[in-house]
PDB file of N, CA and C in Angstrom:
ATOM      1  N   UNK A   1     -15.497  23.296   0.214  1.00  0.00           N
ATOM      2  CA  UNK A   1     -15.439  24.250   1.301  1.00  0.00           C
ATOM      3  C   UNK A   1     -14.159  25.075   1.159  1.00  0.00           C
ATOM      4  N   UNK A   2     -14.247  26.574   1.522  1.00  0.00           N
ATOM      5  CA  UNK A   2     -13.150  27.330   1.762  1.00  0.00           C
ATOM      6  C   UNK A   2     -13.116  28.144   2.718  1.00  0.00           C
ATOM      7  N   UNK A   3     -11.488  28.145   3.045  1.00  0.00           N
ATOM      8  CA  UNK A   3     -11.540  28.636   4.866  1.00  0.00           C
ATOM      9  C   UNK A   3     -10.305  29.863   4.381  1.00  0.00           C
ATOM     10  N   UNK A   4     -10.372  31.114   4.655  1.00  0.00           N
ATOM     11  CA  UNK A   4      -9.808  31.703   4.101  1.00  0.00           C
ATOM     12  C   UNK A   4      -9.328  32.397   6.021  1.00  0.00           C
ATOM     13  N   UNK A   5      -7.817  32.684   6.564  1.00  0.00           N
ATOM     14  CA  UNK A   5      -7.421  33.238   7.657  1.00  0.00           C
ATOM     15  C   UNK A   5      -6.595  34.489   7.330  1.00  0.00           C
ATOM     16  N   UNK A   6      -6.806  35.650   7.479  1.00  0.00           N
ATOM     17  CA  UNK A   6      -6.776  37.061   6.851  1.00  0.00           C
ATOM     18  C   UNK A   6      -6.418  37.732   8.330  1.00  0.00           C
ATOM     19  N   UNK A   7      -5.089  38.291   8.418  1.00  0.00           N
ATOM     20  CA  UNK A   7      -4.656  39.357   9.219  1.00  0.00           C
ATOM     21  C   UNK A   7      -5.265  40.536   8.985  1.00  0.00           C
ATOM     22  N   UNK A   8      -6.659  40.756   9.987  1.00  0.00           N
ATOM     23  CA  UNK A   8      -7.268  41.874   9.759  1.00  0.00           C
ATOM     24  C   UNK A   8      -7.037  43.351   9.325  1.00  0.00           C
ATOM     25  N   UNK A   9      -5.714  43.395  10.039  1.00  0.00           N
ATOM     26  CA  UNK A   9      -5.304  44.939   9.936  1.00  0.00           C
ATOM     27  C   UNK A   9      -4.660  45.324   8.665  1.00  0.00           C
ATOM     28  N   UNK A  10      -3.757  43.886   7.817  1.00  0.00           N
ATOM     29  CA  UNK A  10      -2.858  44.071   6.939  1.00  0.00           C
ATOM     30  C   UNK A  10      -4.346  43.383   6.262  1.00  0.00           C
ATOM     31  N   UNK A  11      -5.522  42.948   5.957  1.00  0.00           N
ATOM     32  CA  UNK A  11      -6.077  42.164   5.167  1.00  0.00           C
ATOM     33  C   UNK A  11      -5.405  41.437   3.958  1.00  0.00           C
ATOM     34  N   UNK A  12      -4.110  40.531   4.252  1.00  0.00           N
ATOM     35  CA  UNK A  12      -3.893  39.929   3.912  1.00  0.00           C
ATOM     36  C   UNK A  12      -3.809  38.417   4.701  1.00  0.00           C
ATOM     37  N   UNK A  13      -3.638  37.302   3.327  1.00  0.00           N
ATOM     38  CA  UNK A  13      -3.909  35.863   3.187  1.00  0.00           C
ATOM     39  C   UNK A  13      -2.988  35.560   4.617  1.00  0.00           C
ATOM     40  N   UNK A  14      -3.410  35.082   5.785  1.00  0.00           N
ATOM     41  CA  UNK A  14      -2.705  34.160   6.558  1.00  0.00           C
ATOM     42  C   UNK A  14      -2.469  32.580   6.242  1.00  0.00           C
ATOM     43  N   UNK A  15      -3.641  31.818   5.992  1.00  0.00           N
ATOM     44  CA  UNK A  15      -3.929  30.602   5.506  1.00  0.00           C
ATOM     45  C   UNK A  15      -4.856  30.379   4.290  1.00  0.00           C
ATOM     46  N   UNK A  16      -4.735  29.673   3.533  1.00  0.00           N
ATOM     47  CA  UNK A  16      -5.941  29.792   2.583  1.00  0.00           C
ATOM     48  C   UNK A  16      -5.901  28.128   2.319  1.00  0.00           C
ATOM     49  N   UNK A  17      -7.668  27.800   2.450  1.00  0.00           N
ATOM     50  CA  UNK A  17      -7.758  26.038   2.377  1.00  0.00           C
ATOM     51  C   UNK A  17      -9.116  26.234   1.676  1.00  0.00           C
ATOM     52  N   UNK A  18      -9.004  25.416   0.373  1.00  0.00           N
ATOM     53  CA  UNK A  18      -9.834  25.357  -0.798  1.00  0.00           C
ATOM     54  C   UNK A  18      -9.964  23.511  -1.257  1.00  0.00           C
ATOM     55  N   UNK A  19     -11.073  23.303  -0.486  1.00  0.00           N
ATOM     56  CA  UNK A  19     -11.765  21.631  -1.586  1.00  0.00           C
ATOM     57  C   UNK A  19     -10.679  20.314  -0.686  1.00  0.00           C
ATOM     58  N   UNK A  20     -10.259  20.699   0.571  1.00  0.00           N
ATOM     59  CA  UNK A  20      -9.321  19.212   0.739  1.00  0.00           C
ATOM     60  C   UNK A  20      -7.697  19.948   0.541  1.00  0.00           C
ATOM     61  N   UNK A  21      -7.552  21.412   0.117  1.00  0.00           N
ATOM     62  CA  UNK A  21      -5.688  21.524  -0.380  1.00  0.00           C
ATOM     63  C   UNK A  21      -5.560  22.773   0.389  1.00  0.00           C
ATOM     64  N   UNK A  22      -4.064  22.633   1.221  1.00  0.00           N
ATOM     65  CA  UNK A  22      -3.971  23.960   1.503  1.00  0.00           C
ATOM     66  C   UNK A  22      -2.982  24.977   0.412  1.00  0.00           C
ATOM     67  N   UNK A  23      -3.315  25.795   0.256  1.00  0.00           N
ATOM     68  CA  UNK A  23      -3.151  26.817  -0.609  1.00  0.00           C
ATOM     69  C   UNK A  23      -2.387  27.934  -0.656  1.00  0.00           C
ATOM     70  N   UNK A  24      -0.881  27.433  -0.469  1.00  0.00           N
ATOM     71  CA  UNK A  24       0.293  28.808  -0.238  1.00  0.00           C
ATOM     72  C   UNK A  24       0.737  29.763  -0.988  1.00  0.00           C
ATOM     73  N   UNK A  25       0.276  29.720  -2.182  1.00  0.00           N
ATOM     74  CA  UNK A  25       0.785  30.759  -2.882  1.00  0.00           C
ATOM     75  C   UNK A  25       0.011  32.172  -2.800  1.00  0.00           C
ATOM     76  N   UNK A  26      -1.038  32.735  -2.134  1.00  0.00           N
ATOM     77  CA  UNK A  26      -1.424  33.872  -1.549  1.00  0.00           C
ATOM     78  C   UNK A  26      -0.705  34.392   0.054  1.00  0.00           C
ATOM     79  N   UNK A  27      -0.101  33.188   0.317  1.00  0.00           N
ATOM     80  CA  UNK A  27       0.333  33.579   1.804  1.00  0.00           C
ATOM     81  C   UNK A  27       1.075  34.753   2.235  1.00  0.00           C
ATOM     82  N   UNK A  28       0.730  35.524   3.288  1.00  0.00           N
ATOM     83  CA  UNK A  28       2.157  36.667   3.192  1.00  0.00           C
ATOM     84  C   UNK A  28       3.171  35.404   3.526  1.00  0.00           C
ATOM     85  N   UNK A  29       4.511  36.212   3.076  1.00  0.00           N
ATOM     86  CA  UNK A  29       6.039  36.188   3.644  1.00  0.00           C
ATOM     87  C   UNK A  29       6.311  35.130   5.392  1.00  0.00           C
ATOM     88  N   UNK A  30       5.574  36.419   5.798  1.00  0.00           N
ATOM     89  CA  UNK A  30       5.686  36.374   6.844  1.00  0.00           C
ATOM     90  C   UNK A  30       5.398  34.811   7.739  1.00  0.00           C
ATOM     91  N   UNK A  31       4.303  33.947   7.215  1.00  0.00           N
ATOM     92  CA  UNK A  31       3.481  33.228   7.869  1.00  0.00           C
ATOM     93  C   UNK A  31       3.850  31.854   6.873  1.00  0.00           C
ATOM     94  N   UNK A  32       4.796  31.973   6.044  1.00  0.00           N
ATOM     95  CA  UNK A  32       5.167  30.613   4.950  1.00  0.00           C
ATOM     96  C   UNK A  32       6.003  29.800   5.876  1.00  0.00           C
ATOM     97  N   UNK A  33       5.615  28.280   5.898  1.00  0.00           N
ATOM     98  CA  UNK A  33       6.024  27.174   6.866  1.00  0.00           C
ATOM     99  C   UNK A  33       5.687  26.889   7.944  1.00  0.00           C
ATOM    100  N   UNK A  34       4.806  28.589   8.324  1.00  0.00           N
ATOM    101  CA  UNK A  34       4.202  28.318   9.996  1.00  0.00           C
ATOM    102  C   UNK A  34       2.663  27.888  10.290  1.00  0.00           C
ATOM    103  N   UNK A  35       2.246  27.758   9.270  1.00  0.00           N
ATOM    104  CA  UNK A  35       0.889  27.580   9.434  1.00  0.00           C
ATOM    105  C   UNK A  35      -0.201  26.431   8.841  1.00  0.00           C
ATOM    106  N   UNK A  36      -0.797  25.996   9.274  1.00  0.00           N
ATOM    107  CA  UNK A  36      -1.727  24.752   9.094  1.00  0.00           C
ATOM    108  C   UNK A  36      -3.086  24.756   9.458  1.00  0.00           C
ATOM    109  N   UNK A  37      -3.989  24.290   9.283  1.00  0.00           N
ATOM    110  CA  UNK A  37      -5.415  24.522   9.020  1.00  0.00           C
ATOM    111  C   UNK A  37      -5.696  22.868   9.952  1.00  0.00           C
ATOM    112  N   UNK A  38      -5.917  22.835  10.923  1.00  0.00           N
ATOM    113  CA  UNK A  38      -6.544  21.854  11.903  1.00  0.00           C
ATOM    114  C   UNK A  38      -7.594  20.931  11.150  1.00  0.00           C
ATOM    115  N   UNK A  39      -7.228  19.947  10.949  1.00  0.00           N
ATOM    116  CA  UNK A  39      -8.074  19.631  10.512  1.00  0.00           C
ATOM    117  C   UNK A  39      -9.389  18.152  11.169  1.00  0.00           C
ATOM    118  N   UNK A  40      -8.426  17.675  12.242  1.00  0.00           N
ATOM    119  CA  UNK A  40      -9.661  17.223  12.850  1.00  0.00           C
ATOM    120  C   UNK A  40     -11.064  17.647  13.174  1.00  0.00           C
ATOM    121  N   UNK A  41     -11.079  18.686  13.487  1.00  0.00           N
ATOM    122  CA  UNK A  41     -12.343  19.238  13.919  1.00  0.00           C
ATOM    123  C   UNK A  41     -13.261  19.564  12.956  1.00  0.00           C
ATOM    124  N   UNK A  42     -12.726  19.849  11.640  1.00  0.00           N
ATOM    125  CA  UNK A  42     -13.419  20.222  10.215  1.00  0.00           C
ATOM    126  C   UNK A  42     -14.906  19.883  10.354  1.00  0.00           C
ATOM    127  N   UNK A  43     -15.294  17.945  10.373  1.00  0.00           N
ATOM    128  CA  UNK A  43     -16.776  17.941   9.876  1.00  0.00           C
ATOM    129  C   UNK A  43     -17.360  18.513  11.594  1.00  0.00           C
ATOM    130  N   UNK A  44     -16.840  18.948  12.222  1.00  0.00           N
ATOM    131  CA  UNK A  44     -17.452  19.536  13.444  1.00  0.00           C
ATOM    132  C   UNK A  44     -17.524  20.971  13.734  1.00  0.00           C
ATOM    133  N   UNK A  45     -16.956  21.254  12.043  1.00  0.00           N
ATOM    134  CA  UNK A  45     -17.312  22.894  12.102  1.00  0.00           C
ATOM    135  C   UNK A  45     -16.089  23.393  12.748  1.00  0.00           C
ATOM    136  N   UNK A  46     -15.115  22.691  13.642  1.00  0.00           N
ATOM    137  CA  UNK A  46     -14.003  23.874  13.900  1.00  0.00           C
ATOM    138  C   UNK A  46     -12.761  23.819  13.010  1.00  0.00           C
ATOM    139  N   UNK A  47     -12.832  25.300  13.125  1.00  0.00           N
ATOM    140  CA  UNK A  47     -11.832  25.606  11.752  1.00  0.00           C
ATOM    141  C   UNK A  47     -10.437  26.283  12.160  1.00  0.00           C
ATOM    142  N   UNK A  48      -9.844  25.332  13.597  1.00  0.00           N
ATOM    143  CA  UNK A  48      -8.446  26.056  14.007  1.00  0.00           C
ATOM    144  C   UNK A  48      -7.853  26.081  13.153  1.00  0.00           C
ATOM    145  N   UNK A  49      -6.710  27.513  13.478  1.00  0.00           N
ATOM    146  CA  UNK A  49      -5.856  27.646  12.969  1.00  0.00           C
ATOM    147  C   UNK A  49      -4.610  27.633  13.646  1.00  0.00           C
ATOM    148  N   UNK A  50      -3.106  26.353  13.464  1.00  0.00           N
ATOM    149  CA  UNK A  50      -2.338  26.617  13.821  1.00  0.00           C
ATOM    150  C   UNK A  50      -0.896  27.161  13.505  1.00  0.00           C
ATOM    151  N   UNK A  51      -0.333  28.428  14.226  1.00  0.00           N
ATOM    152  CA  UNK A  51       1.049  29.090  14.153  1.00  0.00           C
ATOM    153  C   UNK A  51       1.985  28.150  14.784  1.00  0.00           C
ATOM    154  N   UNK A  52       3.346  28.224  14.410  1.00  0.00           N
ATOM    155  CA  UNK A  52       4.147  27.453  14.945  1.00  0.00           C
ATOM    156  C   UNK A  52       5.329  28.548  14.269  1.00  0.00           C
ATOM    157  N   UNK A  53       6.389  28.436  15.711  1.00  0.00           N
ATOM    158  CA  UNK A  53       7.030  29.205  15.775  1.00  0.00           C
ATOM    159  C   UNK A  53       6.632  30.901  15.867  1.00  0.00           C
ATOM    160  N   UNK A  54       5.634  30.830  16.890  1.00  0.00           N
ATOM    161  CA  UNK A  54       5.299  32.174  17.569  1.00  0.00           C
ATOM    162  C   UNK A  54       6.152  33.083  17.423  1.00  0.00           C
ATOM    163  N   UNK A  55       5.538  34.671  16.953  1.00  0.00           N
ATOM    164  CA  UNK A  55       6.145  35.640  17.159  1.00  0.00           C
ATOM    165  C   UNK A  55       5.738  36.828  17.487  1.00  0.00           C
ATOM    166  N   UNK A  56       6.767  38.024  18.241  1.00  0.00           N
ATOM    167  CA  UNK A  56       5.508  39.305  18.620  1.00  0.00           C
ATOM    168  C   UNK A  56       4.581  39.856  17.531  1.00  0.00           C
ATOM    169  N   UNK A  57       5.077  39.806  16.327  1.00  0.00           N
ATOM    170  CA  UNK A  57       4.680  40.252  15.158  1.00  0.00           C
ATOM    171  C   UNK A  57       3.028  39.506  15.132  1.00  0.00           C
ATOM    172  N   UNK A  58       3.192  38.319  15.659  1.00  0.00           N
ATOM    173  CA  UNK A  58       1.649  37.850  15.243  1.00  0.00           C
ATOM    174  C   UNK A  58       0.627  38.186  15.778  1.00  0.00           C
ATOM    175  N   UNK A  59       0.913  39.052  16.790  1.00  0.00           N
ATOM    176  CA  UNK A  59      -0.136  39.661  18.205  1.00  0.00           C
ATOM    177  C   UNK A  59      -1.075  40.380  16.811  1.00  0.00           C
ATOM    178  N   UNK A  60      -2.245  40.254  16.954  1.00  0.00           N
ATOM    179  CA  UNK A  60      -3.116  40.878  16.611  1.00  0.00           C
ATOM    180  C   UNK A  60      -4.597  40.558  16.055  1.00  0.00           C
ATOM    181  N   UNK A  61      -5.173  41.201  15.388  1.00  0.00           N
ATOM    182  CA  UNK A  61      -6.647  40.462  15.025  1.00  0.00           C
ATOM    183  C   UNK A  61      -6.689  39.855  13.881  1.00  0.00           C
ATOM    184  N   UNK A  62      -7.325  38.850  13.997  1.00  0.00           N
ATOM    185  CA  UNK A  62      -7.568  37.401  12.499  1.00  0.00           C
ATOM    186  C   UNK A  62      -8.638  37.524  12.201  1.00  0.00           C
ATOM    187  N   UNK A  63      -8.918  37.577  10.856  1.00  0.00           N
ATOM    188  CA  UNK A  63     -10.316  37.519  10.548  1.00  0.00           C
ATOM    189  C   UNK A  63     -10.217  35.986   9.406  1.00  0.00           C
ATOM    190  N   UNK A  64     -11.758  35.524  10.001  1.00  0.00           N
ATOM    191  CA  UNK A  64     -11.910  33.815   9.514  1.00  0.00           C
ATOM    192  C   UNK A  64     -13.076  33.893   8.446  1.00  0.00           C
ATOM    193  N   UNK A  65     -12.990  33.422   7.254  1.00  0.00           N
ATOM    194  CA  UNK A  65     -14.104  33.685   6.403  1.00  0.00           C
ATOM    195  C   UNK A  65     -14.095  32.084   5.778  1.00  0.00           C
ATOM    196  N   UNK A  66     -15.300  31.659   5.548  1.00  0.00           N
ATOM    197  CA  UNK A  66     -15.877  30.193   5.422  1.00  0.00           C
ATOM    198  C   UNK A  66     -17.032  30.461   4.372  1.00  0.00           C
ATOM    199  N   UNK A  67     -16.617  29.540   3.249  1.00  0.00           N
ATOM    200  CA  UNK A  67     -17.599  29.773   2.394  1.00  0.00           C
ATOM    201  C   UNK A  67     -18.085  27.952   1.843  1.00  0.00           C
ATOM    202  N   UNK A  68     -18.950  27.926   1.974  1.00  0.00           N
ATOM    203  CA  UNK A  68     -19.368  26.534   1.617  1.00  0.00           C
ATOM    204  C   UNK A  68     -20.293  26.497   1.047  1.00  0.00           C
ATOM    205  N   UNK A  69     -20.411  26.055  -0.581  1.00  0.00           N
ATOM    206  CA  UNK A  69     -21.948  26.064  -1.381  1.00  0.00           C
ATOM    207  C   UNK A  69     -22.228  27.457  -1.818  1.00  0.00           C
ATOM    208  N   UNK A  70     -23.831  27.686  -1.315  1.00  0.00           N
ATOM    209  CA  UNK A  70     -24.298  28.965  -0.989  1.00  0.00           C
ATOM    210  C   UNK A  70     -24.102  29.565   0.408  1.00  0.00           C
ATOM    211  N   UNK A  71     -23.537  29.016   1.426  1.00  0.00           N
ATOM    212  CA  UNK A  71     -23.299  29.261   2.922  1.00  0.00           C
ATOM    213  C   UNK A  71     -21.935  30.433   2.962  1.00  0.00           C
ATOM    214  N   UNK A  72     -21.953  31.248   4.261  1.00  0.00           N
ATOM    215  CA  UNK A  72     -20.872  32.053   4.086  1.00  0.00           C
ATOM    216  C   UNK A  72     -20.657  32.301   5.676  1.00  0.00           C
ATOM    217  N   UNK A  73     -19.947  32.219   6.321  1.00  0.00           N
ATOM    218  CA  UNK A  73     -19.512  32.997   7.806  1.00  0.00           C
ATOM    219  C   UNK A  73     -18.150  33.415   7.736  1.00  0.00           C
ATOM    220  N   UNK A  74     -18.306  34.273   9.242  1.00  0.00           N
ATOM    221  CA  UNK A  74     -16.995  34.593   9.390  1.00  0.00           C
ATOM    222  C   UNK A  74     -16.713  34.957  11.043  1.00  0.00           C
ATOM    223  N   UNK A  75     -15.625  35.266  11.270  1.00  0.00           N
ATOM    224  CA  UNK A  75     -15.242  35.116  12.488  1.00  0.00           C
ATOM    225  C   UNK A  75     -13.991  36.148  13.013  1.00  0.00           C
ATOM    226  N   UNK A  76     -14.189  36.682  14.343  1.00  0.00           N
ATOM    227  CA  UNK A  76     -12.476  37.632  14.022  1.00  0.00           C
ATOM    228  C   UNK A  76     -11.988  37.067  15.756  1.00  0.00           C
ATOM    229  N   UNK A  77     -10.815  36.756  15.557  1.00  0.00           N
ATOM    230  CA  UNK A  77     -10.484  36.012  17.039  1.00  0.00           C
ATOM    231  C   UNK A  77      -8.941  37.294  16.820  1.00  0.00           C
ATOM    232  N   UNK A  78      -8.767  37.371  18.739  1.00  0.00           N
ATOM    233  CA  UNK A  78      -8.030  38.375  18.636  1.00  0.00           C
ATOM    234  C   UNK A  78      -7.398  37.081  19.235  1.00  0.00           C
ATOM    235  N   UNK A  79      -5.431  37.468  18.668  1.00  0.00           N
ATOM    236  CA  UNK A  79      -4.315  36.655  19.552  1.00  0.00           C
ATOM    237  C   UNK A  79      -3.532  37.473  19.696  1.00  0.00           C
ATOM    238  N   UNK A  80      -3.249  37.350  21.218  1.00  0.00           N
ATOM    239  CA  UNK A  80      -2.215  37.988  22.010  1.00  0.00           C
ATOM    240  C   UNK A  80      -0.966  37.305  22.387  1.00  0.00           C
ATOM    241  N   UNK A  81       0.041  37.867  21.993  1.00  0.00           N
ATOM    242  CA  UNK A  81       1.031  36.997  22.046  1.00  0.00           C
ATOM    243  C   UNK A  81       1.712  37.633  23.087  1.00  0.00           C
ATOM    244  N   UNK A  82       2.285  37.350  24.516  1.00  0.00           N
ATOM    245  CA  UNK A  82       2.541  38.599  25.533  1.00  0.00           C
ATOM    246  C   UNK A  82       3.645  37.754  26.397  1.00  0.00           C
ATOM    247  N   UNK A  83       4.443  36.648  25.647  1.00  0.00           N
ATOM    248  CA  UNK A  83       5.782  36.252  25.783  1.00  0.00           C
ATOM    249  C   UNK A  83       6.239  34.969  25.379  1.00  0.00           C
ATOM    250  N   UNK A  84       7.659  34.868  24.996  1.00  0.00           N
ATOM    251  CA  UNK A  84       7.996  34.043  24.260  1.00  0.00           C
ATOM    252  C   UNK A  84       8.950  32.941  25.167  1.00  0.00           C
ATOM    253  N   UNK A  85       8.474  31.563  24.893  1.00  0.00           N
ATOM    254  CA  UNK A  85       9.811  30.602  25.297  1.00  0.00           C
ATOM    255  C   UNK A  85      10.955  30.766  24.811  1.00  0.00           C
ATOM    256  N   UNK A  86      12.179  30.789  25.161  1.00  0.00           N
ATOM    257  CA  UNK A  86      13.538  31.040  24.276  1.00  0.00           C
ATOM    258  C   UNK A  86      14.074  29.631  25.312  1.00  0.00           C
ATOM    259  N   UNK A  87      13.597  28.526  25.356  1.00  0.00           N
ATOM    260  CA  UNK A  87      14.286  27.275  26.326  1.00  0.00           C
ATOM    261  C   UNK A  87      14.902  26.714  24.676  1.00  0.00           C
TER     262      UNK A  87
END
């Protein structure tokens, strides 16, 4: 299975998870150390994605592409990021 998380607007690599490995060397800059591919939910089909260490920069649209076998979907979830903890 591959779960590919793509900043729609820049269509570049947010996350990339191929066979069981996550896969950083396509990552932008931007998103290296912050990101992880959920993986409990996997054989249940959900394919979160988590940011850590939120930023305004991340406000925007994700596009989710899933390729398994001959199978293919995809998905575009908008995140709004509209304020930050500084505790």
């Amino acid at each position: 299975m591959e779960v590919r998380w793509i900043r729609d607007d820049l269509s570049e690599t947010v996350h990339h998870y191929h066979n069981g490995q996550d896969l950083y060397r396509e990552q932008m800059g931007a998103y290296a150390g912050r990101t992880e591919l959920v993986r409990d939910g996997l054989s249940a089909g959900s394919l979160d994605l988590r940011i850590t260490g939120l930023r305004t920069s991340d406000d925007g649209q994700y596009f989710c592409t899933v390729k398994d076998g001959d199978a293919y979907d995809e998905a575009t979830v908008d995140l709004e990021v509209s304020g930050l903890w500084l505790g």
